[in-house]
C-alpha atoms as a PDB file:
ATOM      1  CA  UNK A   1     239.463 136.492  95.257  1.00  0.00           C
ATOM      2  CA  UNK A   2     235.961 136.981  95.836  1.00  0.00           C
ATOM      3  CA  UNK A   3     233.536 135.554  93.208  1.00  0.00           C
ATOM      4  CA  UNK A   4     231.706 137.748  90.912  1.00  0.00           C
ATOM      5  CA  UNK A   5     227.758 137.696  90.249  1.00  0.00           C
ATOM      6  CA  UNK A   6     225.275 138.635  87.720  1.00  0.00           C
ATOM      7  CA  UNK A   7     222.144 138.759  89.637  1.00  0.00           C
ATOM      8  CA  UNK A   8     218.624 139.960  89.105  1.00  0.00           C
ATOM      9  CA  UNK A   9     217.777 141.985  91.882  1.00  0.00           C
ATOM     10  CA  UNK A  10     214.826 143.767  93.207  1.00  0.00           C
ATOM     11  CA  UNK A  11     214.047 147.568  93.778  1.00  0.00           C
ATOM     12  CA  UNK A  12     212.825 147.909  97.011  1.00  0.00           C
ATOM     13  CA  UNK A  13     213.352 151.082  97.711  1.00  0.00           C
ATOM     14  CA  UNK A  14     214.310 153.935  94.787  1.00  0.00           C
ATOM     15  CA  UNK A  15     214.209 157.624  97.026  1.00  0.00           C
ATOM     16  CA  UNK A  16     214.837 160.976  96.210  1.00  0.00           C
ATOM     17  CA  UNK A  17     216.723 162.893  98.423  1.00  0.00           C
ATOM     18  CA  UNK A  18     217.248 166.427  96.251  1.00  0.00           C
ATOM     19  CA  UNK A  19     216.593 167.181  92.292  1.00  0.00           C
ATOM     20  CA  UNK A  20     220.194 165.707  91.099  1.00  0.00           C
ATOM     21  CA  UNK A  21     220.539 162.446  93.576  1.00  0.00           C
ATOM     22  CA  UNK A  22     218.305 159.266  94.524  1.00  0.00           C
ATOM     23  CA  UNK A  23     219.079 156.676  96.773  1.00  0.00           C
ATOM     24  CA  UNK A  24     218.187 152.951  95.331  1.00  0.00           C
ATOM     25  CA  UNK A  25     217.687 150.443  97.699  1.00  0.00           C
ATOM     26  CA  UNK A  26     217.554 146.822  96.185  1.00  0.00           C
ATOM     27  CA  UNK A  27     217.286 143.108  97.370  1.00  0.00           C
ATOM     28  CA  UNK A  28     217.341 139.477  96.142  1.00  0.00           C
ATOM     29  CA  UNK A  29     215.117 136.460  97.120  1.00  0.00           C
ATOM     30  CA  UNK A  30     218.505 134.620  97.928  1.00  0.00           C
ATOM     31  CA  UNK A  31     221.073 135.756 100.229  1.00  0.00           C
ATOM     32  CA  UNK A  32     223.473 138.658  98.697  1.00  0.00           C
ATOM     33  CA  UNK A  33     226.995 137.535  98.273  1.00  0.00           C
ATOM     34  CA  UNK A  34     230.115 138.589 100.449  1.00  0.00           C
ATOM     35  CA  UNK A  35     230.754 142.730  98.898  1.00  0.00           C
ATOM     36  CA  UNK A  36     233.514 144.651 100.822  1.00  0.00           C
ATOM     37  CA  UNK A  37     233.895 148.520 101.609  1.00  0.00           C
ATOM     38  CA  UNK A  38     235.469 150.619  98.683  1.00  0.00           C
ATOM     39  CA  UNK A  39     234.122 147.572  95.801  1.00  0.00           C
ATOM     40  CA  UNK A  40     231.595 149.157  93.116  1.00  0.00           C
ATOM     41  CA  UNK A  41     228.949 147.191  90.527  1.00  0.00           C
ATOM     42  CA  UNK A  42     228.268 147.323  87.026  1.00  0.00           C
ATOM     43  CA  UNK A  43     224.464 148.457  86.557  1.00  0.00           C
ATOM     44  CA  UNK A  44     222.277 147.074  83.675  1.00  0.00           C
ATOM     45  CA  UNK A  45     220.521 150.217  81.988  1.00  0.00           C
ATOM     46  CA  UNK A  46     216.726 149.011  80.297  1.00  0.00           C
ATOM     47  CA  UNK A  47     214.698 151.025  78.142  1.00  0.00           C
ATOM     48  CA  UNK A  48     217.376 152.971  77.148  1.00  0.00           C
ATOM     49  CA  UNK A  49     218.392 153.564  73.210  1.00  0.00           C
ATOM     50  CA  UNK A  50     221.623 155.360  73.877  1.00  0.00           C
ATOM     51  CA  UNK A  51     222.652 153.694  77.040  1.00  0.00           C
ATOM     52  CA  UNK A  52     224.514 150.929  75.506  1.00  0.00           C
ATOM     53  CA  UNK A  53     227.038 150.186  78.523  1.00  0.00           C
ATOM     54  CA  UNK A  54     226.561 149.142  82.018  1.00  0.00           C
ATOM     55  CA  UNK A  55     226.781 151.734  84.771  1.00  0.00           C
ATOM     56  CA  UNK A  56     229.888 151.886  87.147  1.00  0.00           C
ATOM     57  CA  UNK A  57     228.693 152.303  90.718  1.00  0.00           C
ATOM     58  CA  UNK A  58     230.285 152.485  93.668  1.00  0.00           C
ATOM     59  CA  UNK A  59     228.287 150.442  96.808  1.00  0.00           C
ATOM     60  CA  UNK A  60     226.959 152.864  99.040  1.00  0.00           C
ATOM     61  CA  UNK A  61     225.914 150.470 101.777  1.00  0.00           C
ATOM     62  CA  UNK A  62     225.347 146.793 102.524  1.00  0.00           C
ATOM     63  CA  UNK A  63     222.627 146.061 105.711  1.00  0.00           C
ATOM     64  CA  UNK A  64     222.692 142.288 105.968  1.00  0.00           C
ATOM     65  CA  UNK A  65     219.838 142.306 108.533  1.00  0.00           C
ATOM     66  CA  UNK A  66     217.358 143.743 105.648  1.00  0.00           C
ATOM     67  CA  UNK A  67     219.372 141.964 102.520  1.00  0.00           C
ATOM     68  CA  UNK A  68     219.581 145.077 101.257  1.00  0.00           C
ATOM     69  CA  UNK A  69     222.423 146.825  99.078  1.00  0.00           C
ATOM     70  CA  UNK A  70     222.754 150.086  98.100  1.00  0.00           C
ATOM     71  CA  UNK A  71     223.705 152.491  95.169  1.00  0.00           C
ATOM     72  CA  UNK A  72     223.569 156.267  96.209  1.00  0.00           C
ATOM     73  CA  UNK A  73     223.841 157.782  92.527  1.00  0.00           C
ATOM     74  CA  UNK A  74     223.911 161.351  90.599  1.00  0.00           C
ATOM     75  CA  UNK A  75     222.134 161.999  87.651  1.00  0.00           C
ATOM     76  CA  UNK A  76     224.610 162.738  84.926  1.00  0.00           C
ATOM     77  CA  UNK A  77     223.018 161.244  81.534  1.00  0.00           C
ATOM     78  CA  UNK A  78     221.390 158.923  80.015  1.00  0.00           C
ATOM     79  CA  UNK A  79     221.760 155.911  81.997  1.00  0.00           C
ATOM     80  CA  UNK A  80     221.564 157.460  85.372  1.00  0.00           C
ATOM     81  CA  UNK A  81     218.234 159.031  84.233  1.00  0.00           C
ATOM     82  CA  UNK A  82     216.959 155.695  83.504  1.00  0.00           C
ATOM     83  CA  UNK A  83     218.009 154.339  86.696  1.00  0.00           C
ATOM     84  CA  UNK A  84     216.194 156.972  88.860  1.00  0.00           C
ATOM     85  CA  UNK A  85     213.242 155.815  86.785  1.00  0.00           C
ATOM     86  CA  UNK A  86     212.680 152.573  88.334  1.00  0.00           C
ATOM     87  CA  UNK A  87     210.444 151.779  90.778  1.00  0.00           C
ATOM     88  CA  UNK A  88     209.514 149.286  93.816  1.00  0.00           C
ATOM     89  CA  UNK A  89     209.223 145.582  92.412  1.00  0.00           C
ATOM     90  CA  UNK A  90     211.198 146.503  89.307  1.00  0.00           C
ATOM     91  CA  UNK A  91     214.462 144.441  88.238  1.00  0.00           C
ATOM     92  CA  UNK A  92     217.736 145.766  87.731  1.00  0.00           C
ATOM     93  CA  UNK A  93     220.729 143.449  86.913  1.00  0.00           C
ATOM     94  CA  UNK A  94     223.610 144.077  88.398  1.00  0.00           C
ATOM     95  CA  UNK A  95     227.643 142.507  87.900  1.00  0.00           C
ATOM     96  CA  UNK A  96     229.013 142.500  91.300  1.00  0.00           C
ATOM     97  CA  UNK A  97     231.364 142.690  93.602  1.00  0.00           C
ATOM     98  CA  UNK A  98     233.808 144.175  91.616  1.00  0.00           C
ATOM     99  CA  UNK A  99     237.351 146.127  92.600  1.00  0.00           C
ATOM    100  CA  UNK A 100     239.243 146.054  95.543  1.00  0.00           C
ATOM    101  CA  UNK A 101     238.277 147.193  98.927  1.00  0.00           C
ATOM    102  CA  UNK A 102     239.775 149.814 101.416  1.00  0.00           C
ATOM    103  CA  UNK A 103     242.828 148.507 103.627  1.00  0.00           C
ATOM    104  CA  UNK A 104     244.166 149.157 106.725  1.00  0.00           C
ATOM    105  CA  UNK A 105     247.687 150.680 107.580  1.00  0.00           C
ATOM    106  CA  UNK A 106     249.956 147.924 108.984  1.00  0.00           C
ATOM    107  CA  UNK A 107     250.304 149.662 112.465  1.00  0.00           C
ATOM    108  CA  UNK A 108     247.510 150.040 114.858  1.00  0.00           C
ATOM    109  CA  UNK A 109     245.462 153.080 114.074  1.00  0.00           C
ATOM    110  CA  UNK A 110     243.080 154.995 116.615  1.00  0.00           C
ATOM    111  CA  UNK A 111     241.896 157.897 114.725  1.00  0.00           C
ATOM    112  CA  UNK A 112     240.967 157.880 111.202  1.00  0.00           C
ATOM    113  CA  UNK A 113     238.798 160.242 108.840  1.00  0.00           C
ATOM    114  CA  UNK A 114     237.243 159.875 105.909  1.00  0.00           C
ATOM    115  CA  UNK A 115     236.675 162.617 103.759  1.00  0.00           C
ATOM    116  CA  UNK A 116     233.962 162.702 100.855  1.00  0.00           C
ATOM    117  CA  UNK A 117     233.073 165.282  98.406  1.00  0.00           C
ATOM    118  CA  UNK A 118     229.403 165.239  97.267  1.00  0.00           C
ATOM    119  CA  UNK A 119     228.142 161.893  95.900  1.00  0.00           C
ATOM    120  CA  UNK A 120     231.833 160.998  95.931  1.00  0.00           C
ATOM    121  CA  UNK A 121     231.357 159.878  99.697  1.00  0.00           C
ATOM    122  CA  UNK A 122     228.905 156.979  98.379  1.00  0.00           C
ATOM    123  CA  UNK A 123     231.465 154.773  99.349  1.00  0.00           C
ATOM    124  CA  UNK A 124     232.794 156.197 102.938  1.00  0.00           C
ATOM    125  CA  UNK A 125     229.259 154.752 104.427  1.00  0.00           C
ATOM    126  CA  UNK A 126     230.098 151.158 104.055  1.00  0.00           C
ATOM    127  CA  UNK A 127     233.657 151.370 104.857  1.00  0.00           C
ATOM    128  CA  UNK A 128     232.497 153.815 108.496  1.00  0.00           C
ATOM    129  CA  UNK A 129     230.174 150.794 109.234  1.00  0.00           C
ATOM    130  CA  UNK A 130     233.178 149.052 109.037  1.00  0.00           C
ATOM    131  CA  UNK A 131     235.432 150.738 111.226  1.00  0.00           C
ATOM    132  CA  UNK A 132     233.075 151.140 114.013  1.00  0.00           C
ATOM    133  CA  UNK A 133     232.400 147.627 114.372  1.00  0.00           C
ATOM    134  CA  UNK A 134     236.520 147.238 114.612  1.00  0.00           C
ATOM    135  CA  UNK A 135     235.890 150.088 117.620  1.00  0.00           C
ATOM    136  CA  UNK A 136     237.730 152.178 115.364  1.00  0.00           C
ATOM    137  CA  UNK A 137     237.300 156.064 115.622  1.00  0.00           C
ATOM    138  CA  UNK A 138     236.158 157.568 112.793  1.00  0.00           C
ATOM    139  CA  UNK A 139     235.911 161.451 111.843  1.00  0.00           C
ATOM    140  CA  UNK A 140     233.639 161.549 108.588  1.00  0.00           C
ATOM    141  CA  UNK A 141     234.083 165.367 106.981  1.00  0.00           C
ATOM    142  CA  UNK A 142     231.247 165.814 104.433  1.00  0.00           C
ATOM    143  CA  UNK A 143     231.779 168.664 101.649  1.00  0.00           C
ATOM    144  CA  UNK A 144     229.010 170.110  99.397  1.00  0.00           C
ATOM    145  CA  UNK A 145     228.041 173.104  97.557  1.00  0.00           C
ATOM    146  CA  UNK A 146     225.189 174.313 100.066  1.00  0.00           C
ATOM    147  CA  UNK A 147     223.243 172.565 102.780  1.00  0.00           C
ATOM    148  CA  UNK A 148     220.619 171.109 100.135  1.00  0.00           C
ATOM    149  CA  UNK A 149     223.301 169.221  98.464  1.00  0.00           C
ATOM    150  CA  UNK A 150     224.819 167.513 101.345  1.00  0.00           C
ATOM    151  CA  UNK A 151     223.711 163.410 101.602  1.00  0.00           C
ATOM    152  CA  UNK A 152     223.493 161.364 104.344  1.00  0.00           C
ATOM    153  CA  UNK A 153     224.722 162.638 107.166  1.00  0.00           C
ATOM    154  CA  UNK A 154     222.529 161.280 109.604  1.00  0.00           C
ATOM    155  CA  UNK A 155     223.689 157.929 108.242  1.00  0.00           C
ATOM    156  CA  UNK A 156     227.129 158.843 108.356  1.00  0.00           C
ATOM    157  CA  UNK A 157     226.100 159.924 112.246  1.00  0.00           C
ATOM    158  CA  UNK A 158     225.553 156.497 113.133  1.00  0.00           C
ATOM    159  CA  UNK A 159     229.595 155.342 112.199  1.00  0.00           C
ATOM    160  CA  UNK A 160     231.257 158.537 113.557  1.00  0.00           C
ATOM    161  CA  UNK A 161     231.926 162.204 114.518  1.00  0.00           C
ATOM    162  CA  UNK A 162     230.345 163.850 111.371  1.00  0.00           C
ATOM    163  CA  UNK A 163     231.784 167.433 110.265  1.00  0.00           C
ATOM    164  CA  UNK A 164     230.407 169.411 107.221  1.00  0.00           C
ATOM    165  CA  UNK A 165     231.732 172.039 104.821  1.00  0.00           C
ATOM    166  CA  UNK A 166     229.569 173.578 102.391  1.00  0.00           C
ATOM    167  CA  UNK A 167     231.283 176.090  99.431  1.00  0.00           C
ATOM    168  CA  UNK A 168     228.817 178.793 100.519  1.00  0.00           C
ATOM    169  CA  UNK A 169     228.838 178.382 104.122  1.00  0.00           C
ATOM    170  CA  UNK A 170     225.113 177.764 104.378  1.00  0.00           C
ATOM    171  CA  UNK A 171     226.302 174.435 106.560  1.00  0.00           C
ATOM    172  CA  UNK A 172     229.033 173.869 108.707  1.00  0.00           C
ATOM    173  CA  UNK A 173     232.166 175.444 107.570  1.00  0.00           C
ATOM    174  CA  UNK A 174     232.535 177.740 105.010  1.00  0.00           C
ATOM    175  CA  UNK A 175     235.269 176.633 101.827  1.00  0.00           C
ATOM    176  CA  UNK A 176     236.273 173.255 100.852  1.00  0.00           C
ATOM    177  CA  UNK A 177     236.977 170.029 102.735  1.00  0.00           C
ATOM    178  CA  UNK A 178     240.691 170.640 102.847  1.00  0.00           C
ATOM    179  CA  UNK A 179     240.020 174.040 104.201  1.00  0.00           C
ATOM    180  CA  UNK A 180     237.907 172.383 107.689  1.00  0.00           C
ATOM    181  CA  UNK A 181     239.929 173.618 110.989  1.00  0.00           C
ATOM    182  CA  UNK A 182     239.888 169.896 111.846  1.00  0.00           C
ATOM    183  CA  UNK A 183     242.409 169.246 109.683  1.00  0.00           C
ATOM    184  CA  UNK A 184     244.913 171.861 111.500  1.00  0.00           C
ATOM    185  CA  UNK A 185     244.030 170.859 115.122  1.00  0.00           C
ATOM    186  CA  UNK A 186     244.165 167.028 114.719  1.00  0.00           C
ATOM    187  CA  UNK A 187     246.211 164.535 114.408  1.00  0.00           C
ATOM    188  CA  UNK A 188     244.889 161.004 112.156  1.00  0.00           C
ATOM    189  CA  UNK A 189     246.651 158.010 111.960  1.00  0.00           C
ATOM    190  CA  UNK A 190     244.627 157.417 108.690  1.00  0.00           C
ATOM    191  CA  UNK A 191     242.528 159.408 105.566  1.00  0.00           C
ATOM    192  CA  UNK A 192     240.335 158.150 102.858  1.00  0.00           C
ATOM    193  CA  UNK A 193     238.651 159.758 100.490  1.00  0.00           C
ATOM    194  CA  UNK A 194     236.512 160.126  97.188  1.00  0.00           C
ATOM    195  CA  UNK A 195     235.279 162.612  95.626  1.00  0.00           C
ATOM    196  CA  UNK A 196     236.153 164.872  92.657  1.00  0.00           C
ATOM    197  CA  UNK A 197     239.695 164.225  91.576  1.00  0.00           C
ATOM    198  CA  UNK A 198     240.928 167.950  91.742  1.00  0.00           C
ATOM    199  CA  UNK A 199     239.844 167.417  96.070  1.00  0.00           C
ATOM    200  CA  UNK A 200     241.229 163.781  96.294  1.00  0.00           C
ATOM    201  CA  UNK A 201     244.363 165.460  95.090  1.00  0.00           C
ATOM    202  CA  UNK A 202     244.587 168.280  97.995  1.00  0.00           C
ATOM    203  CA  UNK A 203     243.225 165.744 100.535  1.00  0.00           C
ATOM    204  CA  UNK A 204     246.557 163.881  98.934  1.00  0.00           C
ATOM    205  CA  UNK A 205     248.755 166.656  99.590  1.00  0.00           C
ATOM    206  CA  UNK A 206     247.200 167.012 103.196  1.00  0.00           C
ATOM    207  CA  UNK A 207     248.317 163.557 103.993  1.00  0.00           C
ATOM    208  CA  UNK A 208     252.011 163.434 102.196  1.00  0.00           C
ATOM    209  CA  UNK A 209     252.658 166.575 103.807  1.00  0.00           C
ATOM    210  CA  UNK A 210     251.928 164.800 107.166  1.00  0.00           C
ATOM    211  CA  UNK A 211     253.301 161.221 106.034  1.00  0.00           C
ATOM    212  CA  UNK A 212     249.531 159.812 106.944  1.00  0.00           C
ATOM    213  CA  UNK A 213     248.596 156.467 105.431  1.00  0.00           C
ATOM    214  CA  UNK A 214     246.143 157.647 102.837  1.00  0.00           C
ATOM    215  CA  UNK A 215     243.582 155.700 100.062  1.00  0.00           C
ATOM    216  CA  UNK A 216     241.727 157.101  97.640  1.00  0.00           C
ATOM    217  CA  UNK A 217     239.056 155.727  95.456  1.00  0.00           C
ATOM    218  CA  UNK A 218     239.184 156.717  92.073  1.00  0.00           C
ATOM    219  CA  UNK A 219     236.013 157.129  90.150  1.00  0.00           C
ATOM    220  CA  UNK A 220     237.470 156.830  86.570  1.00  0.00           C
ATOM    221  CA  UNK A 221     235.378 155.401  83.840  1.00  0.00           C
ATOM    222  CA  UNK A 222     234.744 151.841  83.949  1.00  0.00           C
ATOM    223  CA  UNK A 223     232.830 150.538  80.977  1.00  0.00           C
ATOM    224  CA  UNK A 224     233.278 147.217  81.483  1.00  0.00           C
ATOM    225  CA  UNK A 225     234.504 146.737  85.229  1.00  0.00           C
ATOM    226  CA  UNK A 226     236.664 143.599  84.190  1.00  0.00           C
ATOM    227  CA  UNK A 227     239.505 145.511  82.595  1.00  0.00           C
ATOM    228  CA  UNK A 228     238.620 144.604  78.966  1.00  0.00           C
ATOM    229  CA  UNK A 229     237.801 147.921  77.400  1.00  0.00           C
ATOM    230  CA  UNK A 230     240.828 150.083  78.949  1.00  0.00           C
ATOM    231  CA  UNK A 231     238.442 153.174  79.067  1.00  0.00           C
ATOM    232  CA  UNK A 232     239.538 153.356  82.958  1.00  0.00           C
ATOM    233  CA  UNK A 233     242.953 153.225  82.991  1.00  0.00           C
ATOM    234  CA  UNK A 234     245.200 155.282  85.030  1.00  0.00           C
ATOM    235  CA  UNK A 235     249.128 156.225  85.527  1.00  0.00           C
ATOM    236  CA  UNK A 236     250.758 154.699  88.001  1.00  0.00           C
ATOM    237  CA  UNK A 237     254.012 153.717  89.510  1.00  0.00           C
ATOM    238  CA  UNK A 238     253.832 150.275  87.994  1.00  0.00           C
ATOM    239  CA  UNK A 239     252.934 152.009  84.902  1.00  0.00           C
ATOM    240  CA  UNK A 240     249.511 151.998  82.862  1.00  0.00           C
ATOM    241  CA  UNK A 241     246.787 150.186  84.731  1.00  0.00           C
ATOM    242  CA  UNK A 242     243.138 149.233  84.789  1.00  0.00           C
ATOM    243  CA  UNK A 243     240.930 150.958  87.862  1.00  0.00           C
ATOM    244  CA  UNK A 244     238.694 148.639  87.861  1.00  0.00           C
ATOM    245  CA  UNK A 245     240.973 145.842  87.929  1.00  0.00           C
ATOM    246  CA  UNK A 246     243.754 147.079  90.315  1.00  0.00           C
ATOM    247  CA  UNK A 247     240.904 149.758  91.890  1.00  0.00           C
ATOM    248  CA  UNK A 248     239.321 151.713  92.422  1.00  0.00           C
ATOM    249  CA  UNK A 249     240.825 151.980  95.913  1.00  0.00           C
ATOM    250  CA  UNK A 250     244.936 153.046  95.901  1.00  0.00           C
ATOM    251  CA  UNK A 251     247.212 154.248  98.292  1.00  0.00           C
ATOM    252  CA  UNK A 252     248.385 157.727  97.082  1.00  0.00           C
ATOM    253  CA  UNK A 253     252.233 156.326  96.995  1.00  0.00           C
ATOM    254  CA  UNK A 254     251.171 154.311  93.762  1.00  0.00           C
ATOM    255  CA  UNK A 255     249.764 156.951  91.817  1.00  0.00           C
ATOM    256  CA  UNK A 256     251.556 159.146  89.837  1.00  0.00           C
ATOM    257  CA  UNK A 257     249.859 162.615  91.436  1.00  0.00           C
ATOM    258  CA  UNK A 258     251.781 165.879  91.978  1.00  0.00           C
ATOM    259  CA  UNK A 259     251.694 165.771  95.572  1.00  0.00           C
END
């Protein structure tokens, strides 16, 4: 199990990329500790009177060379507000690693894609770093409303083959992720995906109907991230569990979808 920290770090970086999401960019004065692909942190909110709870967020990206981790994040309230207040030099503490990581099927896989929906694909970044440094190939299919409120693809560009659909067709394909042409002309050996549940669900379908290995990562609320305030938990196979304990990252044959 890999040891959890509460560490001060440092904003060294906090960037805007539209009017709803900001990429924050933080480091430490010591080395960061070992964080997998699919793992998430809890995020200290300051000078907040309503924002009583830490933050769940998902880890957008780790660059060792820079000592640098990242947090791509939506503002939805109060404490996200906050948090796209802060500002080079300022501190933000931070419980991490937390949650389990993305997996590999047992057999030897040559094509995989990931598929995220909006901010949802925060965590596909980390995990497409991962998979090309295995010399894995990876198909990363981006969904958004419109062209303004797709995020990173030239990141994503670096890991993979990127493909985009945007609801109004103003990028890429017109319709939803599940909708993409890719989908009906190729064959994966693999799919993960985050996002908003309702599109995890279809991309579930997609990959039952096809018996393809497939992980999601769920992005419940997690008050706590140590499985203490039960806010998070989910059905299951195995019955009631904890997503940030057992999570965020399943395999679709443990959850109790309608797929």
């Amino acid at each position: 199990m890999i040891k959890k920290h509460i560490l001060d770090l440092i904003v060294k970086e906090n960037i805007f990329l539209n009017d709803q999401h900001f990429l924050l960019k933080l480091t430490s004065e010591t080395q960061l500790p070992e964080i997998l692909p699919g793992q998430f942190s809890e995020l200290y909110v300051d000078n907040s009177n309503t924002a009583f709870l830490r933050r769940p967020i998902s880890i957008n990206f780790v660059d060792r060379e820079l000592n640098e981790l990242w947090f791509l994040i939506q503002i939805k309230g109060e404490g996200t507000l906050q948090l796209g207040k802060l500002v080079k030099g300022d501190k933000l503490n931070v419980l991490i690693p937390l949650g389990n990581t993305f997996t590999l099927p047992d057999y030897p896989v040559n094509n995989i894609i990931l598929i995220g929906g909006g901010v949802g694909a925060a965590p596909l970044l980390y995990w497409a770093e991962y998979l090309k440094s295995k010399n894995i190939n990876c198909t990363i299919l981006l969904g958004a409303r419109s062209k303004a409120h797709l995020l990173q693809v030239c990141e994503f560009e670096q890991y993979g083959n990127v493909i985009i659909t945007t609801e109004d067709g103003s990028e890429g394909e017109k319709g939803f992720v599940t909708d993409h042409s890719v989908l009906k002309t190729t064959n994966f050996d693999a799919v993960y995906t985050c996002g908003p549940t309702p599109m995890m669900q279809a991309v579930a379908r997609y990959a039952a109907s096809r018996s393809i290995f497939c992980e999601v990562s769920l992005e419940n609320t997690m008050a706590c991230g140590i499985g203490a305030c039960l806010c998070c938990v989910t059905d299951s196979v195995d019955g009631n569990i904890c997503v940030c304990t057992e999570g965020p990252v399943f395999n679709i044959n443990k959850l109790k979808w309608q797929i």
